[in-house]
PDB file of N, CA and C in Angstrom:
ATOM      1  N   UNK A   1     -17.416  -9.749  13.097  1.00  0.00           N
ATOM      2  CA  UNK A   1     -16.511  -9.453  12.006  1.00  0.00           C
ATOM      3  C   UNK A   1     -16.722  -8.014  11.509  1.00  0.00           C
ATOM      4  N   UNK A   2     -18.066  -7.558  11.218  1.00  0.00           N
ATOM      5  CA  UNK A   2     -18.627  -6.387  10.781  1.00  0.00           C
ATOM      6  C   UNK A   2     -17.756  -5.434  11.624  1.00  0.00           C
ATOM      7  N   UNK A   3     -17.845  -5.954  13.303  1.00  0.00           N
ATOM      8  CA  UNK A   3     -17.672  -4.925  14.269  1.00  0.00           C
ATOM      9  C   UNK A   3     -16.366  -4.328  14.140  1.00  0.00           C
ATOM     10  N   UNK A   4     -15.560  -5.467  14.414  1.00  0.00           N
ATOM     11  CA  UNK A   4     -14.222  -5.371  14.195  1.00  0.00           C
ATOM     12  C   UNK A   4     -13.247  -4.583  12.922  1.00  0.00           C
ATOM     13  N   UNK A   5     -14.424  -4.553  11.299  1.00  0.00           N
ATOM     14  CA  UNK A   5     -13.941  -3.870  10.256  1.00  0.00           C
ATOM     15  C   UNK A   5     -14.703  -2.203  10.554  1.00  0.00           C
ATOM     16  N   UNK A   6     -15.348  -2.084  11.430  1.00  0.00           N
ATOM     17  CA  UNK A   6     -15.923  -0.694  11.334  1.00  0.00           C
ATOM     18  C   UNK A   6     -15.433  -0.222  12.819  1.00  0.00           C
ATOM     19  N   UNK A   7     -14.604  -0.777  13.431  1.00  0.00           N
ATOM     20  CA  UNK A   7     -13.538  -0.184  14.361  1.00  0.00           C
ATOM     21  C   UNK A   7     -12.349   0.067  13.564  1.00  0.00           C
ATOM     22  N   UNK A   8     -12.140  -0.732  12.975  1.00  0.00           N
ATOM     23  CA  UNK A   8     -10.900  -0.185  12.008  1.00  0.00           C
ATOM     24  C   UNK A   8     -10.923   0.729  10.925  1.00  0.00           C
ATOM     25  N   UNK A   9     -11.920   0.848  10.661  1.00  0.00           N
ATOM     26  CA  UNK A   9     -12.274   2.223   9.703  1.00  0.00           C
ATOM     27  C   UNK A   9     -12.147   3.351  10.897  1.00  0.00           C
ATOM     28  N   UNK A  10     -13.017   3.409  11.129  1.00  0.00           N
ATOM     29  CA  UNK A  10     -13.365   4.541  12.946  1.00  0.00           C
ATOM     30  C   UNK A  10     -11.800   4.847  13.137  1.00  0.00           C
ATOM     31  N   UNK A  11     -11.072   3.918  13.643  1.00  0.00           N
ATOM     32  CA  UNK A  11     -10.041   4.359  14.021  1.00  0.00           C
ATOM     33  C   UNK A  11      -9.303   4.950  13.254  1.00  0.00           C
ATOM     34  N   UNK A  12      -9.183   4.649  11.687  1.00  0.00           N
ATOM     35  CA  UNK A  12      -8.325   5.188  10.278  1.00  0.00           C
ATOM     36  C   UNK A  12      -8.531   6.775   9.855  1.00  0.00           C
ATOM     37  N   UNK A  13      -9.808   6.879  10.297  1.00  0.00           N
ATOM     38  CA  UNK A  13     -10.734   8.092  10.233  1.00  0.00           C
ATOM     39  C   UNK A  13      -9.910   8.640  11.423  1.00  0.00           C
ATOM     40  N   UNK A  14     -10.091   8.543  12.855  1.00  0.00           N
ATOM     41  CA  UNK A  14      -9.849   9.151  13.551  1.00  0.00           C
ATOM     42  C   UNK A  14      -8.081   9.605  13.372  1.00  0.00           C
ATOM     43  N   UNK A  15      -7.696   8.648  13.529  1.00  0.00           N
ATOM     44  CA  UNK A  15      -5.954   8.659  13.225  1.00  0.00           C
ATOM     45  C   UNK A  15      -5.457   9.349  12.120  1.00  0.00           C
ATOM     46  N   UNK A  16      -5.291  10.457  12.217  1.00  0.00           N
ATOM     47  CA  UNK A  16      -5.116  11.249  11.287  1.00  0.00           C
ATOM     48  C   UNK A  16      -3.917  11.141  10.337  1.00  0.00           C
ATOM     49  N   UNK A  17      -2.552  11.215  11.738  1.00  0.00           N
ATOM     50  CA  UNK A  17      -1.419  11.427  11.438  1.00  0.00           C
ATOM     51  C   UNK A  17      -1.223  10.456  11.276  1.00  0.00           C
ATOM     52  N   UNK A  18      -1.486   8.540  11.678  1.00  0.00           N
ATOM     53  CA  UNK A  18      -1.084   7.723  11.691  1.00  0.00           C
ATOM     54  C   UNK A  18      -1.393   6.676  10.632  1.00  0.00           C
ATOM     55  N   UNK A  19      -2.874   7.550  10.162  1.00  0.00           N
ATOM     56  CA  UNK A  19      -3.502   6.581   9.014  1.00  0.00           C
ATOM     57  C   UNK A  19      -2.941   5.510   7.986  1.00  0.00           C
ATOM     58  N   UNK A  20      -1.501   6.084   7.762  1.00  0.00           N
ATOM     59  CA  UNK A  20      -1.148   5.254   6.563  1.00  0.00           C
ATOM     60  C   UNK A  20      -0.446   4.317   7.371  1.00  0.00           C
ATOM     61  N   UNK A  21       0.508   4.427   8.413  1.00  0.00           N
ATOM     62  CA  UNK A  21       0.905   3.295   9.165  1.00  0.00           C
ATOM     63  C   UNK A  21      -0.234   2.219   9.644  1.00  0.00           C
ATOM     64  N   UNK A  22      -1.106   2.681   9.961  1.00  0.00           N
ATOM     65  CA  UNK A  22      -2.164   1.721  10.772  1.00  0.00           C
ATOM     66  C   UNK A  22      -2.451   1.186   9.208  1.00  0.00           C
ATOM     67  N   UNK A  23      -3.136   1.585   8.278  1.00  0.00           N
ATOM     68  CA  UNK A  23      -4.078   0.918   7.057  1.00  0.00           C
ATOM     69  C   UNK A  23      -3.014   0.263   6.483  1.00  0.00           C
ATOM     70  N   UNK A  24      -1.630   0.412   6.766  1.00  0.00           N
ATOM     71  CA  UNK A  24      -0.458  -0.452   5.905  1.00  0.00           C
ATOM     72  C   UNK A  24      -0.322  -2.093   6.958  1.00  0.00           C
ATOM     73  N   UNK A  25      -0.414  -1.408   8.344  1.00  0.00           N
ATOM     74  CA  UNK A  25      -0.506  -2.912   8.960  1.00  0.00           C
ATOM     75  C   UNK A  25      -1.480  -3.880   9.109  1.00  0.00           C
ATOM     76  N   UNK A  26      -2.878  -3.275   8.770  1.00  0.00           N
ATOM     77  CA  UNK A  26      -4.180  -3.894   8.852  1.00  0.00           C
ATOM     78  C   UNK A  26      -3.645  -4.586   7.579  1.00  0.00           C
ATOM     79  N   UNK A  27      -3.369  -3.959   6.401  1.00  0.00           N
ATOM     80  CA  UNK A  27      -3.441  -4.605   5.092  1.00  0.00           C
ATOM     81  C   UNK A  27      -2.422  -5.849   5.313  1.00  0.00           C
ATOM     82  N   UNK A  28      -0.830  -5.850   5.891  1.00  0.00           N
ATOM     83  CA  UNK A  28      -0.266  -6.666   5.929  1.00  0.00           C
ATOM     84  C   UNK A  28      -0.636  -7.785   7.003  1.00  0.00           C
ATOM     85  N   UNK A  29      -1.386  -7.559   7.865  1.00  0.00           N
ATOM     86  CA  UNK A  29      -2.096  -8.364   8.424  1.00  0.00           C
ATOM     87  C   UNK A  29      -3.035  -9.442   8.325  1.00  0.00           C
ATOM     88  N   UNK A  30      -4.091  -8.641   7.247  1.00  0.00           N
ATOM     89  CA  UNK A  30      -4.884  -9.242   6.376  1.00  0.00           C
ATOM     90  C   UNK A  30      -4.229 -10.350   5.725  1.00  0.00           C
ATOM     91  N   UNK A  31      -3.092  -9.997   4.680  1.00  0.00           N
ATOM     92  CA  UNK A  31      -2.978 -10.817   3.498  1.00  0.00           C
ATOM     93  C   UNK A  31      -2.008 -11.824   4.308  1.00  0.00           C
ATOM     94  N   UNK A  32      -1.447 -11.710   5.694  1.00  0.00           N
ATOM     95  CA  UNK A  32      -0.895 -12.948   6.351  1.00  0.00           C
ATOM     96  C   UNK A  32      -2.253 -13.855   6.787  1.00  0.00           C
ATOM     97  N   UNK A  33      -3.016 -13.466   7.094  1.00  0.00           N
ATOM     98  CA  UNK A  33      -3.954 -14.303   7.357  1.00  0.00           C
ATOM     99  C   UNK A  33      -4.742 -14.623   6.842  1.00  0.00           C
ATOM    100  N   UNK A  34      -4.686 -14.183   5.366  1.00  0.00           N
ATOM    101  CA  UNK A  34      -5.613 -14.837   4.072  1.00  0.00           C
ATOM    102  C   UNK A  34      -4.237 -16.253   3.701  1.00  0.00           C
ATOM    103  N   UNK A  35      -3.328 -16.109   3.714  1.00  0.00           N
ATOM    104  CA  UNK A  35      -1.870 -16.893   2.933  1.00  0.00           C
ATOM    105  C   UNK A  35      -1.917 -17.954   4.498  1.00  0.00           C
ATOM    106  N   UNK A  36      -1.892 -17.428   5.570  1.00  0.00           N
ATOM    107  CA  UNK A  36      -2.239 -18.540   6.589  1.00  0.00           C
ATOM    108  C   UNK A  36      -3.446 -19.427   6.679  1.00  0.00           C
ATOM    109  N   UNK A  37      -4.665 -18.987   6.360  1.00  0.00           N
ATOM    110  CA  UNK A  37      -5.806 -19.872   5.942  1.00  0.00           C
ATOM    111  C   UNK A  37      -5.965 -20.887   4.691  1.00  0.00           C
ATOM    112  N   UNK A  38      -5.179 -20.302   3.818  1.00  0.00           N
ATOM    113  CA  UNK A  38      -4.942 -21.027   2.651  1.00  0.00           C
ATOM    114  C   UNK A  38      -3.713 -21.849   2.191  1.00  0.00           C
ATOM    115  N   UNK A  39      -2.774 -22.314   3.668  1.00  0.00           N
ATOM    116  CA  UNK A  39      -1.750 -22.575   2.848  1.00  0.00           C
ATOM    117  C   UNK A  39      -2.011 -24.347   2.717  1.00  0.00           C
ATOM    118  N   UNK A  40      -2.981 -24.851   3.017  1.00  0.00           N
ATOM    119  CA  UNK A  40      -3.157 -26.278   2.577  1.00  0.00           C
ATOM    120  C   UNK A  40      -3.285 -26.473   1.064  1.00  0.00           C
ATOM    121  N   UNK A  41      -3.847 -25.111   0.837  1.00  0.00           N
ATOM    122  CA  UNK A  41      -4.698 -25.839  -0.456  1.00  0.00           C
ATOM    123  C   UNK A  41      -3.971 -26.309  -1.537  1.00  0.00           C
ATOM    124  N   UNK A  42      -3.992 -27.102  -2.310  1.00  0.00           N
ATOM    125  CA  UNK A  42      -3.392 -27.399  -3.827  1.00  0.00           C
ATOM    126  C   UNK A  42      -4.015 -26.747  -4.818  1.00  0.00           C
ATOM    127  N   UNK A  43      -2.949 -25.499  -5.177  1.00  0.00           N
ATOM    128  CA  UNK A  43      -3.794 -24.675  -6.239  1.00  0.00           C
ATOM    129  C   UNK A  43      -3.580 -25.385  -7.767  1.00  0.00           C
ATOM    130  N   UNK A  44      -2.545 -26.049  -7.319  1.00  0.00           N
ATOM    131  CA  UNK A  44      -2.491 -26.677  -9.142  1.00  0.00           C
ATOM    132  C   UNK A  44      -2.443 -28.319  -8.991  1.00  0.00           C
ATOM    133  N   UNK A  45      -3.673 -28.379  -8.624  1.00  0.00           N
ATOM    134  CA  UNK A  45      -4.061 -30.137  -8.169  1.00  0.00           C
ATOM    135  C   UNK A  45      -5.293 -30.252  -9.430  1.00  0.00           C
ATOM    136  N   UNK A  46      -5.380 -29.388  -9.878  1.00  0.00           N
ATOM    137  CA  UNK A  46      -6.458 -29.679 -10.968  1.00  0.00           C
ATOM    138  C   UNK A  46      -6.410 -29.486 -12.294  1.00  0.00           C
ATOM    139  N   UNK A  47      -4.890 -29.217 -12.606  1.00  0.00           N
ATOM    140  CA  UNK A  47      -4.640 -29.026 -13.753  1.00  0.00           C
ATOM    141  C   UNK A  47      -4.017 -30.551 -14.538  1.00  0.00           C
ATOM    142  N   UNK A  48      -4.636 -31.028 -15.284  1.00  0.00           N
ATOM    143  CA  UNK A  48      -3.184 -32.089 -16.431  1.00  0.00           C
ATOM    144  C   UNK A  48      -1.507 -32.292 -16.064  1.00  0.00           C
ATOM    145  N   UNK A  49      -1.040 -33.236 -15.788  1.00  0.00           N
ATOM    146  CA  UNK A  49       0.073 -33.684 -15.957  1.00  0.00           C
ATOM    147  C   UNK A  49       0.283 -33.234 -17.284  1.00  0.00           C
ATOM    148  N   UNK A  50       1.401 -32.215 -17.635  1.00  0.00           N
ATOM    149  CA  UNK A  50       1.855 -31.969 -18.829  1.00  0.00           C
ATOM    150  C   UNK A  50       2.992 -33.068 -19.156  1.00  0.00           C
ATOM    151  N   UNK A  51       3.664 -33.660 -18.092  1.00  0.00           N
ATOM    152  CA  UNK A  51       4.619 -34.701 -18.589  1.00  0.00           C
ATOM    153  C   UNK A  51       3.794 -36.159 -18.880  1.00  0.00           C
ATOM    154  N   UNK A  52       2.344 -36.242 -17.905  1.00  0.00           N
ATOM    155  CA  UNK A  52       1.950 -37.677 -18.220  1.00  0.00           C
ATOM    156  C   UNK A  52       1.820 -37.910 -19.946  1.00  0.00           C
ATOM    157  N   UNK A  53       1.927 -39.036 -20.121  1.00  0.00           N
ATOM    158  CA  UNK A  53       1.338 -39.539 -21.770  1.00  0.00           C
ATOM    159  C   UNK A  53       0.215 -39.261 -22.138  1.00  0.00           C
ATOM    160  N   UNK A  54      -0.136 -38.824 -23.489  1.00  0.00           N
ATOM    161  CA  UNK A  54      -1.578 -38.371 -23.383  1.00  0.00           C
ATOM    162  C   UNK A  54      -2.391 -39.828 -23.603  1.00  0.00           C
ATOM    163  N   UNK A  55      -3.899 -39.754 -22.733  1.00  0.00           N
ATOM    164  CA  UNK A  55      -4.621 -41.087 -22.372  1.00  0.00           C
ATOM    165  C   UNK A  55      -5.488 -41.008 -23.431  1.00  0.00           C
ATOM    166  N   UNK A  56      -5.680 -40.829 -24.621  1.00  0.00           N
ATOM    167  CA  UNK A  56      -6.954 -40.838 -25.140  1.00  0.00           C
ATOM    168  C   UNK A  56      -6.690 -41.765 -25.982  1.00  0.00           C
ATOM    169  N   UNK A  57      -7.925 -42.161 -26.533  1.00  0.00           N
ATOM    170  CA  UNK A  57      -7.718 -44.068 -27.694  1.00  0.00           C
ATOM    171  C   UNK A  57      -7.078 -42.990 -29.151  1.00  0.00           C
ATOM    172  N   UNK A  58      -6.691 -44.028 -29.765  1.00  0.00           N
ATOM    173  CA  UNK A  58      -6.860 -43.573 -30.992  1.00  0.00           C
ATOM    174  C   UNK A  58      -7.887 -43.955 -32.033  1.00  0.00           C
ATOM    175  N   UNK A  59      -7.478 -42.884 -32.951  1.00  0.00           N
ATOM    176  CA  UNK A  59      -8.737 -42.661 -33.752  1.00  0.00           C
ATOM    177  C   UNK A  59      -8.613 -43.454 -35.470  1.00  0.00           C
TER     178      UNK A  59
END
């Protein structure tokens, strides 16, 4: 993993003229494959039913 992020620096460095194209596709690359690793998850599986009834006894 290390290797692979310090070839892509190396190369960003080297690529002078191309730098911002290459570091714009690494980046869009990245965040497809952060949104592809994560698309199971339930991000709002842990919050309250705001429509359920509220469960608590009374007082």
């Amino acid at each position: 993993m290390f290797s692979v992020l310090y070839s892509l620096i190396y190369m960003l460095l080297r690529l002078e003229d191309n730098a911002l194209l290459v570091g714009a596709v690494a980046s869009f690359v990245a965040v497809a494959v952060a949104m592809y690793l994560t698309r199971s998850i339930d991000w709002y599986g842990s919050l309250p039913d705001a429509t359920a009834p509220n469960q608590q006894p009374a007082a």
